[in-house]
PDB file of N, CA and C in Angstrom:
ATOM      1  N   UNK A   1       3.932  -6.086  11.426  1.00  0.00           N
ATOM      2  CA  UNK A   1       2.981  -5.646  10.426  1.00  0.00           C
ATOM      3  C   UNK A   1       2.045  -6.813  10.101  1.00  0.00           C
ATOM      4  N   UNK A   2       0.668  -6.188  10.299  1.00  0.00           N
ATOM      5  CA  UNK A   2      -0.199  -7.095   9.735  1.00  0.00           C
ATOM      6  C   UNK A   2      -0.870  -7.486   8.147  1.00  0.00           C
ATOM      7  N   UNK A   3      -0.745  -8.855   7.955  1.00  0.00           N
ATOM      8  CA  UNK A   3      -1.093  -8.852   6.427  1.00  0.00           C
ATOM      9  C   UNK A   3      -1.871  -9.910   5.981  1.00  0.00           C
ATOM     10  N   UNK A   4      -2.428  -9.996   5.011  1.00  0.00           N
ATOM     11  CA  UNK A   4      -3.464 -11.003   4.812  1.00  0.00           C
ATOM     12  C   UNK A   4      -2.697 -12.349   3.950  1.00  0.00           C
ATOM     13  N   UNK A   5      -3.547 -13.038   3.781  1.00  0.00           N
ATOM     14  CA  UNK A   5      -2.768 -14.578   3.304  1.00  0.00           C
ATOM     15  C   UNK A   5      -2.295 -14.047   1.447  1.00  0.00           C
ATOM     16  N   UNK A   6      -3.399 -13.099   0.809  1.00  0.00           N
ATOM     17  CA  UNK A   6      -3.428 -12.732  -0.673  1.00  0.00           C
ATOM     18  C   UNK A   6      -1.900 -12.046  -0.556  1.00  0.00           C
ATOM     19  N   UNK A   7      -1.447 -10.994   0.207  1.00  0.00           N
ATOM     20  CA  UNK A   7      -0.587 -10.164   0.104  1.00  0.00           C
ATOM     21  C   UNK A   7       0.640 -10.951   0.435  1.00  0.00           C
ATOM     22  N   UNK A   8       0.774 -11.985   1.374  1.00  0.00           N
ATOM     23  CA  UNK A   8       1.909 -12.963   1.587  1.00  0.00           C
ATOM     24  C   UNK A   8       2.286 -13.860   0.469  1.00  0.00           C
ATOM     25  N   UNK A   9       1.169 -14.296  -0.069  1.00  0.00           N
ATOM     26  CA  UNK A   9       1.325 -15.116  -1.369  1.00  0.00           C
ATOM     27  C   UNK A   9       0.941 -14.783  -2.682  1.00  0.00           C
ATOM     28  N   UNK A  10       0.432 -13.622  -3.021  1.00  0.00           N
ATOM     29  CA  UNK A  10       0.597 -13.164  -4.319  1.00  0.00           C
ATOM     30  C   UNK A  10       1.028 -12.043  -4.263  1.00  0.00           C
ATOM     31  N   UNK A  11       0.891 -10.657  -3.818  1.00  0.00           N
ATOM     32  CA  UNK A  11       2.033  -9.731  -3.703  1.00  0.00           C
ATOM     33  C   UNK A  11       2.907  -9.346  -3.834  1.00  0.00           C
ATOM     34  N   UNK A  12       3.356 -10.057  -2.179  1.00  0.00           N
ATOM     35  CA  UNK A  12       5.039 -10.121  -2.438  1.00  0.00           C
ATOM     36  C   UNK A  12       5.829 -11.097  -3.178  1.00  0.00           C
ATOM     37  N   UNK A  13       5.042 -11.781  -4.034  1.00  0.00           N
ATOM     38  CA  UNK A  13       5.699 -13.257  -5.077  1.00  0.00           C
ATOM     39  C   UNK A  13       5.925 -12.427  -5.970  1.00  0.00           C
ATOM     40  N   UNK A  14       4.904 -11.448  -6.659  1.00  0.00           N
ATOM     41  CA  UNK A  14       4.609 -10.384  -7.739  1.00  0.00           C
ATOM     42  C   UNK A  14       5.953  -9.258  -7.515  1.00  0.00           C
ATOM     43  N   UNK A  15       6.024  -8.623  -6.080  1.00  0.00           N
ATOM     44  CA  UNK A  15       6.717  -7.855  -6.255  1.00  0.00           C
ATOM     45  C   UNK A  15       7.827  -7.783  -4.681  1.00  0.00           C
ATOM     46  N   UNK A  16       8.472  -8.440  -4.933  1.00  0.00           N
ATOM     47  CA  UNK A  16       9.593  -8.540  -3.914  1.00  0.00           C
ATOM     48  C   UNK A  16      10.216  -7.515  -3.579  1.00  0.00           C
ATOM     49  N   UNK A  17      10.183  -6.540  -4.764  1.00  0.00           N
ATOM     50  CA  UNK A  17      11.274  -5.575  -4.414  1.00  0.00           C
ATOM     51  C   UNK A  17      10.709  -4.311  -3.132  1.00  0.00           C
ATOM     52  N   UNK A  18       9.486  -4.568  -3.035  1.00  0.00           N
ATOM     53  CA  UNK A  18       8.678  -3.704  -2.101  1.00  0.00           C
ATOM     54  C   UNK A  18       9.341  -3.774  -0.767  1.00  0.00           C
ATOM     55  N   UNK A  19      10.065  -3.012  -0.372  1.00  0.00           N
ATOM     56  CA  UNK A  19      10.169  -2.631   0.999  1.00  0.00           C
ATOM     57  C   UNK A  19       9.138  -2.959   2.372  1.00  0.00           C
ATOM     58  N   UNK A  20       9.248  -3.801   3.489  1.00  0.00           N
ATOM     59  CA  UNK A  20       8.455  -3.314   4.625  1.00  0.00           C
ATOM     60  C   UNK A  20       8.624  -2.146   4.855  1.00  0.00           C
ATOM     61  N   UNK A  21       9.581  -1.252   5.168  1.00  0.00           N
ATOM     62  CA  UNK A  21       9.790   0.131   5.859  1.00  0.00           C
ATOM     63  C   UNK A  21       8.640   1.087   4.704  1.00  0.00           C
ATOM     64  N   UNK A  22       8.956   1.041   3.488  1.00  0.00           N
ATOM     65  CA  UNK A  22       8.135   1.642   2.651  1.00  0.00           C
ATOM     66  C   UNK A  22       6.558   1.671   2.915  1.00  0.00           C
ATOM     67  N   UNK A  23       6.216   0.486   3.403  1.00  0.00           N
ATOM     68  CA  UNK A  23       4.779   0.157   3.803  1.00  0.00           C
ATOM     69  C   UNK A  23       4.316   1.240   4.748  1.00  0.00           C
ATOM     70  N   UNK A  24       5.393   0.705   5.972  1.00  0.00           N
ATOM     71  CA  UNK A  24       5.058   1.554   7.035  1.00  0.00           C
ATOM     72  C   UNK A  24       4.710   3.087   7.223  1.00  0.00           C
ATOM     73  N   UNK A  25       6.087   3.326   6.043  1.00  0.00           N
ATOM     74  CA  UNK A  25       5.917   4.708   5.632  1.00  0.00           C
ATOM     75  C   UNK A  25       4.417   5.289   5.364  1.00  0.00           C
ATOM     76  N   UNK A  26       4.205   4.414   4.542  1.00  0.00           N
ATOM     77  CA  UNK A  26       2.404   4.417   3.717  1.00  0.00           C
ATOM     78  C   UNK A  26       1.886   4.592   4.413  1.00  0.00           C
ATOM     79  N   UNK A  27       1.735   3.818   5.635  1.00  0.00           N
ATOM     80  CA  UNK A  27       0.743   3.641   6.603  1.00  0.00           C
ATOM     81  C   UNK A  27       0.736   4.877   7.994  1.00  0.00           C
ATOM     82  N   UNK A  28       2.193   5.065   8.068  1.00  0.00           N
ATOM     83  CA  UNK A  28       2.519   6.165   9.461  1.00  0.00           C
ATOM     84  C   UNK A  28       2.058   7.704   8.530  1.00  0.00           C
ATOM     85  N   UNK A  29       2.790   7.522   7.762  1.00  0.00           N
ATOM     86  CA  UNK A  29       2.477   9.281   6.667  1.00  0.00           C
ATOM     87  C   UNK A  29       2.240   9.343   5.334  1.00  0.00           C
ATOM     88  N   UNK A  30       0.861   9.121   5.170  1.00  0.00           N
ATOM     89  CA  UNK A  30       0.744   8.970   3.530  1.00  0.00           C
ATOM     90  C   UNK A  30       0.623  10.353   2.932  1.00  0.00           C
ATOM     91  N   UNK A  31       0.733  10.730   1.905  1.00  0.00           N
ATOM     92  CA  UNK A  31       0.369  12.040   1.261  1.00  0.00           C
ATOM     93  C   UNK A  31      -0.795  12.505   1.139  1.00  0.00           C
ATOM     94  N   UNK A  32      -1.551  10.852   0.852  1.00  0.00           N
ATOM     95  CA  UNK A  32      -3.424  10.626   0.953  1.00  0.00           C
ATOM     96  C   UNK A  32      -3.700   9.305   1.229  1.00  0.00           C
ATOM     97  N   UNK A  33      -5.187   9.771   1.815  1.00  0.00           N
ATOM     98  CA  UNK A  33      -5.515   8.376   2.388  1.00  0.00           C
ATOM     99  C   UNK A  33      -7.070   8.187   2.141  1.00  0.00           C
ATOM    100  N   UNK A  34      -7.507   7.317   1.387  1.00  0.00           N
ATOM    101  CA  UNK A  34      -9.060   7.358   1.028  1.00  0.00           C
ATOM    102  C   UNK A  34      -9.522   6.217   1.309  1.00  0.00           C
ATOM    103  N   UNK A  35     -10.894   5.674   1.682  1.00  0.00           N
ATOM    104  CA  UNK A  35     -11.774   4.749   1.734  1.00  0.00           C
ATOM    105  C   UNK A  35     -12.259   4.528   0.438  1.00  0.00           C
ATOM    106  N   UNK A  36     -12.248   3.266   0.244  1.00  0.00           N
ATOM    107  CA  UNK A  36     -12.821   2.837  -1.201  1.00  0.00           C
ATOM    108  C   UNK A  36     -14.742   2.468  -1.050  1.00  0.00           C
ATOM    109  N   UNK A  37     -15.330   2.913  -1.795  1.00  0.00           N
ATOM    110  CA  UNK A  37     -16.875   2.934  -1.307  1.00  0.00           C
ATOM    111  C   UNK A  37     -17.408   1.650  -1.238  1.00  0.00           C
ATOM    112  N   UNK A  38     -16.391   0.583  -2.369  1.00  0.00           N
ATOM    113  CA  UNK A  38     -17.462  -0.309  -2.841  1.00  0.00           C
ATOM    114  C   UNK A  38     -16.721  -1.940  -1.404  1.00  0.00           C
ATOM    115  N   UNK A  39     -16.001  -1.527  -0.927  1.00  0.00           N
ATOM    116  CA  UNK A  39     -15.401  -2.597   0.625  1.00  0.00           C
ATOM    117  C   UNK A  39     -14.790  -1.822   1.541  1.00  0.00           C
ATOM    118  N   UNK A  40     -14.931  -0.495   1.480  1.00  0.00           N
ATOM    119  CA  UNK A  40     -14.537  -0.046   2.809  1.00  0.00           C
ATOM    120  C   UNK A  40     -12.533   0.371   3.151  1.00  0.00           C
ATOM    121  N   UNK A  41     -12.323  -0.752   1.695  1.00  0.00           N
ATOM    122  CA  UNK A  41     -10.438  -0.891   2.090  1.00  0.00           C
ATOM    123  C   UNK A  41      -9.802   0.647   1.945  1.00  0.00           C
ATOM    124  N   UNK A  42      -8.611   0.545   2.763  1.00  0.00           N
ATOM    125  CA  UNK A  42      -8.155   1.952   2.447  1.00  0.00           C
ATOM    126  C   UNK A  42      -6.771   1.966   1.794  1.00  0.00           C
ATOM    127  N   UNK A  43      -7.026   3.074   1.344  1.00  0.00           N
ATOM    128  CA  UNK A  43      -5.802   3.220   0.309  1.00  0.00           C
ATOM    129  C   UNK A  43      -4.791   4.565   0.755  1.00  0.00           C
ATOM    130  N   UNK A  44      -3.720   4.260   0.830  1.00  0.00           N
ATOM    131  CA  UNK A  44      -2.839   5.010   1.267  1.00  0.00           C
ATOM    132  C   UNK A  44      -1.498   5.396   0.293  1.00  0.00           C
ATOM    133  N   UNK A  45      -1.175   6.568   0.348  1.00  0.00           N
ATOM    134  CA  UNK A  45      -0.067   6.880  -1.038  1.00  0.00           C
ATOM    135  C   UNK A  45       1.215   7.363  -0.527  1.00  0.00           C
ATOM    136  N   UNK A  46       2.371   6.610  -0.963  1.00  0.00           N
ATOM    137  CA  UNK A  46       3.565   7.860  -0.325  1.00  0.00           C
ATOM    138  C   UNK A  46       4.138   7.405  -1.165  1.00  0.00           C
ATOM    139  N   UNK A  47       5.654   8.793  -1.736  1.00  0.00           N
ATOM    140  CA  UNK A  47       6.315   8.811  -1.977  1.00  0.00           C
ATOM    141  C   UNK A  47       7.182   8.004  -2.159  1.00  0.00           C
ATOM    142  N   UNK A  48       8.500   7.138  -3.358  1.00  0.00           N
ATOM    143  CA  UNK A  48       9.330   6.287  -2.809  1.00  0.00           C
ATOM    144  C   UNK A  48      10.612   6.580  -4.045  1.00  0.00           C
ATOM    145  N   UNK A  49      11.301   7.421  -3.342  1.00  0.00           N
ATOM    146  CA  UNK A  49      12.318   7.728  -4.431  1.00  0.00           C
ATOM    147  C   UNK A  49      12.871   6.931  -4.899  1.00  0.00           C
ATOM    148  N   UNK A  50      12.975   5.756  -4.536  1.00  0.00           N
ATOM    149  CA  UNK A  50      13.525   4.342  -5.181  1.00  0.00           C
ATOM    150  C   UNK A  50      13.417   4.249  -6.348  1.00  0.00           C
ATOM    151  N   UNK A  51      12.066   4.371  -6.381  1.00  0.00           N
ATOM    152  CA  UNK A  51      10.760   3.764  -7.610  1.00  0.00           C
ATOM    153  C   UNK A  51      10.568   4.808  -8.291  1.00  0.00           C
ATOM    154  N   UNK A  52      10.552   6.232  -8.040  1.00  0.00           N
ATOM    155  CA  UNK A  52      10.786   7.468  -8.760  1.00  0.00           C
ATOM    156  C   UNK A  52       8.926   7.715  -9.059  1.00  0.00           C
ATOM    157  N   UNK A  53       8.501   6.288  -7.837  1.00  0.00           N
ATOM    158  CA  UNK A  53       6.731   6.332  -7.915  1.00  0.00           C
ATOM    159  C   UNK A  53       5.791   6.572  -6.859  1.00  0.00           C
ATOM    160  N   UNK A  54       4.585   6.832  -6.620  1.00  0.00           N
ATOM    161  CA  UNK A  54       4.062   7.194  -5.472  1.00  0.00           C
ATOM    162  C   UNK A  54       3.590   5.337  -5.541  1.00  0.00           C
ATOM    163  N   UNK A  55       3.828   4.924  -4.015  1.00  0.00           N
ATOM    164  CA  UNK A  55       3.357   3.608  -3.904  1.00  0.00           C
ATOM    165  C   UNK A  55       2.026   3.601  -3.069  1.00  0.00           C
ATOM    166  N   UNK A  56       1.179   2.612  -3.972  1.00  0.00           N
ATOM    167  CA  UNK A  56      -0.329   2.637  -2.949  1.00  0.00           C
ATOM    168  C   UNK A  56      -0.432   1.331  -2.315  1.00  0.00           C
ATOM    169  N   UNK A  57      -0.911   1.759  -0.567  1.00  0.00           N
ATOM    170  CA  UNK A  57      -0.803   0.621  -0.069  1.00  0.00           C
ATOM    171  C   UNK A  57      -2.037   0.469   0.385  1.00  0.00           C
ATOM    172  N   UNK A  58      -2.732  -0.557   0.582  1.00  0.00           N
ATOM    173  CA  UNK A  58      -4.278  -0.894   0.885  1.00  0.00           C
ATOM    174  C   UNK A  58      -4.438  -1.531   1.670  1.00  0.00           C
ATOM    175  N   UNK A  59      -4.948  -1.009   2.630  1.00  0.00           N
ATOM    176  CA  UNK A  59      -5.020  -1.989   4.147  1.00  0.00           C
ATOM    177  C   UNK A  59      -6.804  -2.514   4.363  1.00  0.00           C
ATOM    178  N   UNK A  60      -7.079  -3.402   4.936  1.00  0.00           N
ATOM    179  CA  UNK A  60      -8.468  -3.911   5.079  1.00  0.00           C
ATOM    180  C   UNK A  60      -8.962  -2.784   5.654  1.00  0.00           C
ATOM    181  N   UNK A  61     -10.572  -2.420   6.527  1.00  0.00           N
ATOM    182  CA  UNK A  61     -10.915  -1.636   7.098  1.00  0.00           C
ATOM    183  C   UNK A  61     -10.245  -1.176   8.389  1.00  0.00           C
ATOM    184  N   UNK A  62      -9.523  -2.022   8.968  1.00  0.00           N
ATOM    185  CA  UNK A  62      -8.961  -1.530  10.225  1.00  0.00           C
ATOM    186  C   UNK A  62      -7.736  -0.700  10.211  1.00  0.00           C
ATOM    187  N   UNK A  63      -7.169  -0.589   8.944  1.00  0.00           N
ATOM    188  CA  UNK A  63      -6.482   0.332   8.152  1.00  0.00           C
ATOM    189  C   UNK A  63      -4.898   0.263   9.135  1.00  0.00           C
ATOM    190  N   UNK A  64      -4.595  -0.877   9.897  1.00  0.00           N
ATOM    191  CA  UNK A  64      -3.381  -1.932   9.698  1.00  0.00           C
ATOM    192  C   UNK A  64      -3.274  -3.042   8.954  1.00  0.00           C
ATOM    193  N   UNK A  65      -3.992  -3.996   8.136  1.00  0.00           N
ATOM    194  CA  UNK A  65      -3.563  -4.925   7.889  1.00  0.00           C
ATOM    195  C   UNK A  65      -3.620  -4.930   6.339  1.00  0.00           C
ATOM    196  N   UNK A  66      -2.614  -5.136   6.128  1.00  0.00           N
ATOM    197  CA  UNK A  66      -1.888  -4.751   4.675  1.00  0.00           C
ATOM    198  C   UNK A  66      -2.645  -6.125   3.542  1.00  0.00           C
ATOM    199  N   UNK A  67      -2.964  -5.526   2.628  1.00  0.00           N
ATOM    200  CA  UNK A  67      -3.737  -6.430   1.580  1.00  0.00           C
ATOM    201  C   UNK A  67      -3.024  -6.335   0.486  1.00  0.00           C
ATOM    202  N   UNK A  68      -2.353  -5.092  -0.127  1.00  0.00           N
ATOM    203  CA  UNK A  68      -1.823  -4.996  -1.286  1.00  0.00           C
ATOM    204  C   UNK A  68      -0.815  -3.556  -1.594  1.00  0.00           C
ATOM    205  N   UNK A  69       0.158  -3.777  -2.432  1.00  0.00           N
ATOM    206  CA  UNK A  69       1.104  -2.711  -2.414  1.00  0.00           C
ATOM    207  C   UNK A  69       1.788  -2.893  -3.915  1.00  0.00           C
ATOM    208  N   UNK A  70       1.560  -1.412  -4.585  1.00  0.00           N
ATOM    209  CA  UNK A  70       2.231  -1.474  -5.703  1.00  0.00           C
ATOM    210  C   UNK A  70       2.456   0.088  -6.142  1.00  0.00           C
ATOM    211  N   UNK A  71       2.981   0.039  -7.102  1.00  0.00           N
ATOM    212  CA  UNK A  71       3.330   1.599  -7.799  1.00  0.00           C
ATOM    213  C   UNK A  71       2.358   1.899  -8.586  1.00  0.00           C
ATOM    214  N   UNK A  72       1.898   3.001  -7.764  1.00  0.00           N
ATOM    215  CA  UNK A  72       0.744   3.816  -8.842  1.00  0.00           C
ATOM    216  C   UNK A  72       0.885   4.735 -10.069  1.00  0.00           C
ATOM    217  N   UNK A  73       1.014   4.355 -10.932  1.00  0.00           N
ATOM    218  CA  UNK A  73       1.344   5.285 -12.195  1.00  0.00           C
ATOM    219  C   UNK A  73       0.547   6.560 -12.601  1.00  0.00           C
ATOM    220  N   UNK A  74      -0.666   6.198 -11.978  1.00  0.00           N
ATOM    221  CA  UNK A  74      -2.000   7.183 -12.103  1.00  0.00           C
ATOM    222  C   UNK A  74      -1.822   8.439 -10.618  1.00  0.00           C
ATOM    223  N   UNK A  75      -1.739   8.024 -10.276  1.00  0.00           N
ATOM    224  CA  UNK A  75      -1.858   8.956  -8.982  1.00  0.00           C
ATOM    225  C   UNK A  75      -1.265   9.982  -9.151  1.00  0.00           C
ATOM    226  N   UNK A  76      -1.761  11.066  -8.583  1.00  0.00           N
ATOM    227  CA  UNK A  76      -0.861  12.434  -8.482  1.00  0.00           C
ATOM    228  C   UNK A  76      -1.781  13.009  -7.380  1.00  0.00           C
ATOM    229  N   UNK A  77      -1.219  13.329  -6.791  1.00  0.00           N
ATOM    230  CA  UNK A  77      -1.439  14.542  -5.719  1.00  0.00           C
ATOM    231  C   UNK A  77      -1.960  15.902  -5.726  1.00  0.00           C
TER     232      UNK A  77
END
């Protein structure tokens, strides 16, 4: 999995408990998947019964390389 230097060092410092497999999840089958207008990044949502939260994961434009991942409280489907 590809990831940027922000997501290696503030991210996962922020939130350890985040799963890789969960990511992947995000990334192989999200529920939704949108382009953000104002950089292009994409945002991806799945499920994570863990967390009892939909987690959003944001990949740069090439929509592998992982920038950021957290629990969306707002989101709904």
């Amino acid at each position: 999995m590809q990831t940027t230097v922000y997501f290696r060092n503030d991210v996962m410092v922020k939130r350890p408990y985040i799963r890789p497999e969960w990511i992947l999840l995000a990334l192989s089958n999200p529920v939704r998947r949108e382009i953000q207008a104002d950089d292009g990044r994409i945002r991806h949502w799945v499920w994570i019964e863990e967390l009892s939260r939909y987690l959003r994961v944001v990949t740069l434009e090439d929509s592998t390389t992982v920038h950021n991942a957290f629990p969306d409280r707002r989101f709904s489907p």
